[in-house]
N, C-alpha and C. Protein backbone atom coordinates (compact mmCIF):
# COMPACT_ATOMS: atom_id res chain seq x y z
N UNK A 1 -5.88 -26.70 30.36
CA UNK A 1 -7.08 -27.47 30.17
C UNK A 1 -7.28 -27.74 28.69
N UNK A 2 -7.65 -29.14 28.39
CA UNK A 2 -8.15 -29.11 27.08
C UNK A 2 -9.32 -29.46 26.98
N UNK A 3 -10.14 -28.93 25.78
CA UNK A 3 -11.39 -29.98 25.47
C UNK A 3 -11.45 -30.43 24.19
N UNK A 4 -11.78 -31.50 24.08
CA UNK A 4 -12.39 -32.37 22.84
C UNK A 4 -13.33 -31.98 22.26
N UNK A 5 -14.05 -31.50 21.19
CA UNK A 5 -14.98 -31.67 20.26
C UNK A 5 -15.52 -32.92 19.49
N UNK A 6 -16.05 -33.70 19.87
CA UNK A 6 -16.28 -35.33 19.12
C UNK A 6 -17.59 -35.19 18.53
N UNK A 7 -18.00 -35.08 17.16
CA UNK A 7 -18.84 -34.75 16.35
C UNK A 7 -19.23 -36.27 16.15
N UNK A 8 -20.09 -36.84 16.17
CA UNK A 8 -20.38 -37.86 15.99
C UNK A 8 -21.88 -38.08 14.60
N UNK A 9 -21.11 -38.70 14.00
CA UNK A 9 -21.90 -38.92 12.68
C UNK A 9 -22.34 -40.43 12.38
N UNK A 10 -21.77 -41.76 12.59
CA UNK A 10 -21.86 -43.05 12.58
C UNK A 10 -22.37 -43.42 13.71
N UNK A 11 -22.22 -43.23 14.67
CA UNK A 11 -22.63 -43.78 15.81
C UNK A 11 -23.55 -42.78 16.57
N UNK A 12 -24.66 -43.68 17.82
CA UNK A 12 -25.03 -42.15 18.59
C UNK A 12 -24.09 -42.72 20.13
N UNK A 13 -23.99 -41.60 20.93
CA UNK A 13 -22.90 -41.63 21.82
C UNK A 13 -22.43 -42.59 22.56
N UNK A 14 -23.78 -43.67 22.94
CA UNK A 14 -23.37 -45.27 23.06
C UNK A 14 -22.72 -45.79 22.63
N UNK A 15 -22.63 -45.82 21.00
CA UNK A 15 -21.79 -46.08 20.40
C UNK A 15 -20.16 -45.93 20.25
N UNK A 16 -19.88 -44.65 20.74
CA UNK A 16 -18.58 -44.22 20.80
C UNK A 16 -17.91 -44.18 22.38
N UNK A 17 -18.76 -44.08 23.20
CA UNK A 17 -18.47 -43.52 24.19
C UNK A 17 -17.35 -44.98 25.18
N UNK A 18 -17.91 -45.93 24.47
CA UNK A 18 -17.18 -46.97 25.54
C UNK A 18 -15.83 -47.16 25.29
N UNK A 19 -15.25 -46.76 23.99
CA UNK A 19 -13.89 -46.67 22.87
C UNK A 19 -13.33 -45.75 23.90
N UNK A 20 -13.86 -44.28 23.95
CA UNK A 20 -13.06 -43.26 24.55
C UNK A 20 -12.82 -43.48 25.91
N UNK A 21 -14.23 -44.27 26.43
CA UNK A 21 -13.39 -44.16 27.71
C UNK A 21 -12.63 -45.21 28.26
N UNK A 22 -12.65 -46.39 27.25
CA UNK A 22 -11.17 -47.04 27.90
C UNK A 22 -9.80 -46.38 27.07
N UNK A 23 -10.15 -45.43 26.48
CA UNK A 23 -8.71 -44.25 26.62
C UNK A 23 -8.26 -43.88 27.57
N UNK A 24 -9.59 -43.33 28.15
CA UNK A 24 -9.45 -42.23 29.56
C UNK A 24 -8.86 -43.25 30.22
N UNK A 25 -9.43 -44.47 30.42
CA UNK A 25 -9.19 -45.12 31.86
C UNK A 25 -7.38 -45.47 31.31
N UNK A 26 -7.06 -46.04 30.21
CA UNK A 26 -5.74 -46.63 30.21
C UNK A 26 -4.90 -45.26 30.54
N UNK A 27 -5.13 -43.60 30.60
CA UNK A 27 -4.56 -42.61 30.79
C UNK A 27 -4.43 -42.55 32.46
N UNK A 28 -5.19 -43.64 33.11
CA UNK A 28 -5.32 -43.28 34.19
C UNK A 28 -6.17 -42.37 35.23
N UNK A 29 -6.99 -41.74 34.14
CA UNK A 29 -8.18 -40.92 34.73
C UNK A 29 -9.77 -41.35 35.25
N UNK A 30 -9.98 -40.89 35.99
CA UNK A 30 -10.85 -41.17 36.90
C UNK A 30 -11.69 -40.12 35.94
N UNK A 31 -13.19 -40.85 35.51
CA UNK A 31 -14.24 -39.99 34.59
C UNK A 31 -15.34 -39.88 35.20
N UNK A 32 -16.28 -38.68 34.80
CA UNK A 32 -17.39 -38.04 35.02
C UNK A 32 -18.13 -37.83 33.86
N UNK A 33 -19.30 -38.97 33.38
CA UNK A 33 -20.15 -38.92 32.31
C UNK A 33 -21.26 -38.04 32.66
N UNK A 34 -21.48 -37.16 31.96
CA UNK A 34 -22.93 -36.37 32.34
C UNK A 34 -23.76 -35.90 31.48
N UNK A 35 -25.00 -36.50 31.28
CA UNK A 35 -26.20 -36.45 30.55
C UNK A 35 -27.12 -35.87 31.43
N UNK A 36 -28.38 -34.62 31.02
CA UNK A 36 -29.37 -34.55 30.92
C UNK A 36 -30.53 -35.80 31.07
N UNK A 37 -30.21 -36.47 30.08
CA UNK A 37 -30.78 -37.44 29.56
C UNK A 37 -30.78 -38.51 30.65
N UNK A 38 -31.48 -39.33 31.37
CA UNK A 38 -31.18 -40.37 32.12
C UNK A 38 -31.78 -41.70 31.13
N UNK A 39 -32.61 -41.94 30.30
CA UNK A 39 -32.31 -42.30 29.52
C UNK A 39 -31.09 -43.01 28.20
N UNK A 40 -30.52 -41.84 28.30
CA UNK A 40 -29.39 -41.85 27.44
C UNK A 40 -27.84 -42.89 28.52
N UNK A 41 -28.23 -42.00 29.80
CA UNK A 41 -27.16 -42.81 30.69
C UNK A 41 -27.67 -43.87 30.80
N UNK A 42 -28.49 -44.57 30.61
CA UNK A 42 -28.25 -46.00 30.65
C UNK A 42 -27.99 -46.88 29.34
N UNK A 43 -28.50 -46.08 28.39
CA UNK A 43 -27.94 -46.78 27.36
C UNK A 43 -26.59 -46.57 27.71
N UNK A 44 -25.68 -45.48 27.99
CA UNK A 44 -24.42 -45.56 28.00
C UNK A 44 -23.75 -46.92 28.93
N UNK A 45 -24.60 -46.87 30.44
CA UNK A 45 -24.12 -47.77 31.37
C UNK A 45 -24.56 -49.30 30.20
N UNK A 46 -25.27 -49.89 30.19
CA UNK A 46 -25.05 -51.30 28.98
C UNK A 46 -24.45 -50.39 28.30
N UNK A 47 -23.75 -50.15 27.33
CA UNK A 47 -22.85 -50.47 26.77
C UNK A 47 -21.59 -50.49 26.94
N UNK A 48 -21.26 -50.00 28.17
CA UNK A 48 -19.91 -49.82 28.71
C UNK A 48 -19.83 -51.29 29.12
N UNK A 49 -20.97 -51.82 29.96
CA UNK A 49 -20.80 -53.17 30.52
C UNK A 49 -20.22 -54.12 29.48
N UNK A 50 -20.91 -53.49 28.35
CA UNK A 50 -20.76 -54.54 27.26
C UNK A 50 -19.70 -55.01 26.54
N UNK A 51 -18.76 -53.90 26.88
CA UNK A 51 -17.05 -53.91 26.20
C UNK A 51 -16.50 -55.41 26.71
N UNK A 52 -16.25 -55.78 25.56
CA UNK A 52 -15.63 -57.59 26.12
C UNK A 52 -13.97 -57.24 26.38
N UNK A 53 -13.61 -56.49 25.55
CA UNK A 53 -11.89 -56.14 25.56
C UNK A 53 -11.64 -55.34 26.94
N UNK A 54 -12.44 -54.76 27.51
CA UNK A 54 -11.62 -53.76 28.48
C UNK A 54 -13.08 -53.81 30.12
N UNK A 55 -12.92 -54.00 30.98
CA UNK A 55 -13.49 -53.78 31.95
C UNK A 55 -13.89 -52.68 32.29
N UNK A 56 -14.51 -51.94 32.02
CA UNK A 56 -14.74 -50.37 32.31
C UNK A 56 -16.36 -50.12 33.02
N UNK A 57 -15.53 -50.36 34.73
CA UNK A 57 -16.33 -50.22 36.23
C UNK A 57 -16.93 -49.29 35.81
N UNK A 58 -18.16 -48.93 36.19
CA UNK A 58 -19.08 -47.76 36.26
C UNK A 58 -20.23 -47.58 36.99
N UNK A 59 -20.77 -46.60 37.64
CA UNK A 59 -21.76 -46.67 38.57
C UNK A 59 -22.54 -45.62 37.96
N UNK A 60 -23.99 -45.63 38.48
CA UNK A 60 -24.71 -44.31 38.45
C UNK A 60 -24.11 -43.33 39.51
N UNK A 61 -24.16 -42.38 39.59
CA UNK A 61 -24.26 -41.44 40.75
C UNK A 61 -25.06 -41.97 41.62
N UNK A 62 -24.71 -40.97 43.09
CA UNK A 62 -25.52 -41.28 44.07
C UNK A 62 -25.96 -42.76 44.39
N UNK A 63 -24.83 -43.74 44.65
CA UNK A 63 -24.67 -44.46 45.29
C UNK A 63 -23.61 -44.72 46.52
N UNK A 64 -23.85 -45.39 47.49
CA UNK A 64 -22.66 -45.55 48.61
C UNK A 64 -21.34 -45.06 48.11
N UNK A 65 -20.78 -45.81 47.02
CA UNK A 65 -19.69 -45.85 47.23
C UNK A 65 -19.11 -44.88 45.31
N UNK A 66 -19.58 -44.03 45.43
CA UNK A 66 -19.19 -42.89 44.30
C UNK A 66 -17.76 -42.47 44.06
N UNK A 67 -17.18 -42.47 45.63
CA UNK A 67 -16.31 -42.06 45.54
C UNK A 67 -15.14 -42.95 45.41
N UNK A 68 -15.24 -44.40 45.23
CA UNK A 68 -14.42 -45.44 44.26
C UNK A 68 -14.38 -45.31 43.58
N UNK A 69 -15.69 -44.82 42.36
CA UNK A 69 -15.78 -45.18 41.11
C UNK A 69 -14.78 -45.20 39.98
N UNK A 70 -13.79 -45.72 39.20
CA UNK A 70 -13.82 -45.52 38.00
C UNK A 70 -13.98 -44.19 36.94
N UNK A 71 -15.31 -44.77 36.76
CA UNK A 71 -16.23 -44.06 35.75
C UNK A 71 -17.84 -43.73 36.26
N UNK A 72 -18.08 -42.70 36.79
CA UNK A 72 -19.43 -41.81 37.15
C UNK A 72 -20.41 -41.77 36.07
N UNK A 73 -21.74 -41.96 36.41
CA UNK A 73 -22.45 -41.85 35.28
C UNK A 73 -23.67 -40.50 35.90
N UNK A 74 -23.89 -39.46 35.93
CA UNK A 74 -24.62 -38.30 36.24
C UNK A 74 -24.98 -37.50 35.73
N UNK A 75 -26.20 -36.82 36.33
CA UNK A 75 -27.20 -35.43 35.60
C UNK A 75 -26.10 -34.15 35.62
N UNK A 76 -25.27 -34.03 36.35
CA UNK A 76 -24.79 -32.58 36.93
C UNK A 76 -23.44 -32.83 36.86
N UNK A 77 -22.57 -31.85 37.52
CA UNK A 77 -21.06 -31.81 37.48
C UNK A 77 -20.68 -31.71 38.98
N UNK A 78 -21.52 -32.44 39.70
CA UNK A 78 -20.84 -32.92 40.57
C UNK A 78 -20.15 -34.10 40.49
N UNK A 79 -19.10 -33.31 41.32
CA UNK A 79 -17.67 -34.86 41.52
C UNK A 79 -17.26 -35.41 42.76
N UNK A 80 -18.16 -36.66 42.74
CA UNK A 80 -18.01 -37.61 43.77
C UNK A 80 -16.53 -38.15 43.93
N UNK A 81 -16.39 -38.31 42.53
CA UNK A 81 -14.85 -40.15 42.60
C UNK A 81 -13.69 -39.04 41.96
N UNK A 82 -14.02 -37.34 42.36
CA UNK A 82 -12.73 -37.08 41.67
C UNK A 82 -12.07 -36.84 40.42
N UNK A 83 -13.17 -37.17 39.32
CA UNK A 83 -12.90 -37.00 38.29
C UNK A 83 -11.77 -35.79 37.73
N UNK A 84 -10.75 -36.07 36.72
CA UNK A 84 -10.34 -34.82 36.29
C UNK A 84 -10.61 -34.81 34.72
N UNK A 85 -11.21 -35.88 34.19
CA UNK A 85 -11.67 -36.14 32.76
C UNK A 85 -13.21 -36.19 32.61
N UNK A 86 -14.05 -35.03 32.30
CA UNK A 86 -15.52 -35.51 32.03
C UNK A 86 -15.74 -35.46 30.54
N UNK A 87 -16.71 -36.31 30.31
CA UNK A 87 -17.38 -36.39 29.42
C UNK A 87 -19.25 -35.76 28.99
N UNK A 88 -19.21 -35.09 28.44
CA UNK A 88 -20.65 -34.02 28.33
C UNK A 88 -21.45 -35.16 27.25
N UNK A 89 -21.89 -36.20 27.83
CA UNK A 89 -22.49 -37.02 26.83
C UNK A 89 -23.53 -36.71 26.01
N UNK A 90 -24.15 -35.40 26.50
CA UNK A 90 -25.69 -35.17 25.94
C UNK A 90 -25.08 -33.76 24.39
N UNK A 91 -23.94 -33.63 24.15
CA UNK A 91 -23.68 -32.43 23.94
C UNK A 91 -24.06 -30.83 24.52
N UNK A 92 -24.14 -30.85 25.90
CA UNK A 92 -24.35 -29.67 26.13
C UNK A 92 -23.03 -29.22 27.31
N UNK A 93 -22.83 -27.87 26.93
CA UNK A 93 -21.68 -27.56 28.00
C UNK A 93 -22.01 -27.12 28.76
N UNK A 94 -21.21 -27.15 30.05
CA UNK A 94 -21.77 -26.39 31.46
C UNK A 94 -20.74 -26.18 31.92
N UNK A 95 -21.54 -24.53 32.38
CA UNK A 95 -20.25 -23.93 33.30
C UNK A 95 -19.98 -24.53 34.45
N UNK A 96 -18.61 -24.68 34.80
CA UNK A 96 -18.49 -25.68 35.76
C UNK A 96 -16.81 -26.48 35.05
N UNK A 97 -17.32 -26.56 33.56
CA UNK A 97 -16.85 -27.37 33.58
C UNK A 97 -15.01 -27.54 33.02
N UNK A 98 -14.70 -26.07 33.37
CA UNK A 98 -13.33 -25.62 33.44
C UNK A 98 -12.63 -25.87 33.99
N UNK A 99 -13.37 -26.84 35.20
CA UNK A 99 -12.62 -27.55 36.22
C UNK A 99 -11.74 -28.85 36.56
N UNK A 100 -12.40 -29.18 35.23
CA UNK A 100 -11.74 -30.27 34.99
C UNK A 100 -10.23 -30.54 34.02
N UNK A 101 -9.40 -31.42 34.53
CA UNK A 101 -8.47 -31.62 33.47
C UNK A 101 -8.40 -31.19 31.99
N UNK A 102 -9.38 -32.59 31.61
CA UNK A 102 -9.90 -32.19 30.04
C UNK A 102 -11.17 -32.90 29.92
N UNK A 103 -11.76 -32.18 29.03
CA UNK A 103 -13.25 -32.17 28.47
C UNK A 103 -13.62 -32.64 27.36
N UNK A 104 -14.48 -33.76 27.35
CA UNK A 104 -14.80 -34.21 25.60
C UNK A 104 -16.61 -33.68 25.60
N UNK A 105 -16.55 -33.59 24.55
CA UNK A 105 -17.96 -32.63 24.01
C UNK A 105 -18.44 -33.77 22.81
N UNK A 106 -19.00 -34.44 23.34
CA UNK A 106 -19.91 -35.51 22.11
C UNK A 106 -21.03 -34.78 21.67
N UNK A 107 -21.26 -34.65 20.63
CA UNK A 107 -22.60 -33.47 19.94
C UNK A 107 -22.73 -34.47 18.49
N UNK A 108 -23.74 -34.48 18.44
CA UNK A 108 -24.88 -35.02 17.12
C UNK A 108 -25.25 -33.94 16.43
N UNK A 109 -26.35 -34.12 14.93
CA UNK A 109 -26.84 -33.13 14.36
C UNK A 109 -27.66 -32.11 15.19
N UNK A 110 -28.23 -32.61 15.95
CA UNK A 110 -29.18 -32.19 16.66
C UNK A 110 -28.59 -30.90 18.03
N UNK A 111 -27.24 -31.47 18.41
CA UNK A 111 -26.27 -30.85 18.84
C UNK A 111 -25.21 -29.71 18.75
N UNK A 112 -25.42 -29.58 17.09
CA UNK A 112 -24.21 -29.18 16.68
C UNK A 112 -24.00 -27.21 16.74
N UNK A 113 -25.45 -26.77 16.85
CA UNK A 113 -25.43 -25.65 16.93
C UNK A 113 -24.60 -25.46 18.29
N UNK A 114 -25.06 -26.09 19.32
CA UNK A 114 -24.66 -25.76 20.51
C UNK A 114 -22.66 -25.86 20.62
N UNK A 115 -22.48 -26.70 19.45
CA UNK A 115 -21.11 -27.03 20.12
C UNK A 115 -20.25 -25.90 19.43
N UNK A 116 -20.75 -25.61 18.13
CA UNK A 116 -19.87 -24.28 17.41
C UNK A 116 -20.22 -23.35 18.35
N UNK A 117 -21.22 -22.80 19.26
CA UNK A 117 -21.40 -21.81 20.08
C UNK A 117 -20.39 -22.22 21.07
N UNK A 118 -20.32 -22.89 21.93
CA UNK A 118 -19.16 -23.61 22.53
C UNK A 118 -17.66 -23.02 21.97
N UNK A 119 -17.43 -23.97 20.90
CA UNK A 119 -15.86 -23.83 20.45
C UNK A 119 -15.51 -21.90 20.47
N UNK A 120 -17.01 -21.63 19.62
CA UNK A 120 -16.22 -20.08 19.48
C UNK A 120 -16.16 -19.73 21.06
N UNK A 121 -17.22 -19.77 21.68
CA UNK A 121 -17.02 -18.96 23.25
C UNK A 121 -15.55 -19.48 24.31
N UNK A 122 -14.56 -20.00 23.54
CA UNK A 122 -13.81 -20.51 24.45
C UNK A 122 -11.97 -20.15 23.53
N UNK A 123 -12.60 -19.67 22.52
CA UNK A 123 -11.57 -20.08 21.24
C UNK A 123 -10.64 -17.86 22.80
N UNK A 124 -9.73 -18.55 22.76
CA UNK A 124 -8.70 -17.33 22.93
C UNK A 124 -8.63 -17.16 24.56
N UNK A 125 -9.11 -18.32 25.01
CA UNK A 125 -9.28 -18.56 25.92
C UNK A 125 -7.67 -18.60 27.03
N UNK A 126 -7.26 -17.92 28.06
CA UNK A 126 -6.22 -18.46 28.58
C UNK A 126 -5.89 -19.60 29.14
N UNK A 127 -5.07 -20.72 28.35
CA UNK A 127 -4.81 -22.16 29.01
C UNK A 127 -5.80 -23.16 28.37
N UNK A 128 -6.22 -22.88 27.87
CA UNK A 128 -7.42 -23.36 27.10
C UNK A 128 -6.86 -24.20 25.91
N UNK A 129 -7.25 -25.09 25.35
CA UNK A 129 -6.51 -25.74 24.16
C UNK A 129 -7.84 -26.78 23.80
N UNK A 130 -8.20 -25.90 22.70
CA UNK A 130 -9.41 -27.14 21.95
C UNK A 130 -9.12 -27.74 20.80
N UNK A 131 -9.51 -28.96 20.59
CA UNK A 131 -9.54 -30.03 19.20
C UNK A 131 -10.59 -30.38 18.89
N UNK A 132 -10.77 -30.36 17.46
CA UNK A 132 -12.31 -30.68 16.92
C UNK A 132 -11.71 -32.38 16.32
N UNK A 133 -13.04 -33.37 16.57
CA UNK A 133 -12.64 -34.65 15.86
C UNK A 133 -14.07 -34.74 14.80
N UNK A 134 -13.48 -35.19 13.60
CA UNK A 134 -14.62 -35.90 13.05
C UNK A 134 -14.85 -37.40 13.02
N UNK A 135 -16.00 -38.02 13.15
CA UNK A 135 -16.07 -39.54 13.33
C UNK A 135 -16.22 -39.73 11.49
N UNK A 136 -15.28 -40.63 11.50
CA UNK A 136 -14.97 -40.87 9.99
C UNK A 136 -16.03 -42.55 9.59
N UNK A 137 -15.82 -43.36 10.84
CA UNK A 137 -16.95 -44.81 10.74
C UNK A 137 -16.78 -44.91 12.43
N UNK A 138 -17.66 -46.18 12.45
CA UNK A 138 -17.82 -46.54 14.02
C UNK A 138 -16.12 -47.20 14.45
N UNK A 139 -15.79 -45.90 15.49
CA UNK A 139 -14.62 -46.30 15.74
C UNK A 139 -13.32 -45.68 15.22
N UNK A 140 -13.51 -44.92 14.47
CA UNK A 140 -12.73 -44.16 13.60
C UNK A 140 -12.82 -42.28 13.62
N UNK A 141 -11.69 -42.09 13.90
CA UNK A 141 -11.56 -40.47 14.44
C UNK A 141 -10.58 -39.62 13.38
N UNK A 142 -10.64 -38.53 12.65
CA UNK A 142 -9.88 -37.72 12.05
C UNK A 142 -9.81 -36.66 12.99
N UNK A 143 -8.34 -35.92 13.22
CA UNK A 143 -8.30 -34.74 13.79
C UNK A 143 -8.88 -33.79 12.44
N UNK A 144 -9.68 -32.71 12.51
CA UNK A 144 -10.43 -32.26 11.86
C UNK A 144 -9.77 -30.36 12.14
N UNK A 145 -9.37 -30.21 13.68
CA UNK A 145 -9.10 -28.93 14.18
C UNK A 145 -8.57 -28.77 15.14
């Protein structure tokens, strides 16, 4: 399993989030966005719509057909469409979420305590493999760790 650390400094996660996940999708993975925030998921849903370069399908949760989806947009870590790539859009981690392939951790200032608590609680972990990114401008990633 791996997870991502994506520290985000230029952008807030709207901003970044539609870049990464036509990563995910050109990798072939089926994603699970999950915010707290329902708020926040819709800014995410417009802006995903908004990508002119890449089509990146997305639904809220808890509709008919979830288990087509693409790209999931949800409160929890439930997995309708299968996901093996989620995304923790709000920066917070949840147990649960070991289950997945691999894990990106988007965290802000406001975030950031939570995500060094994170990295250390996982650091020696068996099978485990984490990377820290720093956002260098909108759109722009340094491996950092």
């Amino acid at each position: 399993m791996r997870v991502d650390f994506y520290q985000l400094s230029q952008t807030p996660v709207e901003g970044a989030l539609p870049q990464l996940a036509a990563k995910m999708r050109e990798a072939g993975a089926r994603v699970l966005v999950v915010s707290a925030d329902a708020a926040q998921l819709t800014r995410i849903s417009d802006a995903l719509w908004a990508v002119k370069a890449d089509f990146l399908a997305h639904a809220p949760a808890g509709g008919p057909h979830d288990a087509r989806q693409p790209i999931l947009l949800a409160d929890s870590l439930a997995n309708p469409n299968g996901a093996t790539f989620l995304a923790l859009a709000d920066g917070l981690w949840r147990e649960g979420a070991e289950g997945f392939d691999r894990v990106f951790l988007l965290f802000d200032g406001q975030t950031i305590e939570g995500a060094r608590a994170t990295w250390r609680s996982l650091d020696g972990r068996e099978g485990m493999e984490r990377h820290y990114w720093r956002q260098l401008a909108p759109g722009k990633w340094e491996k950092a760790g």
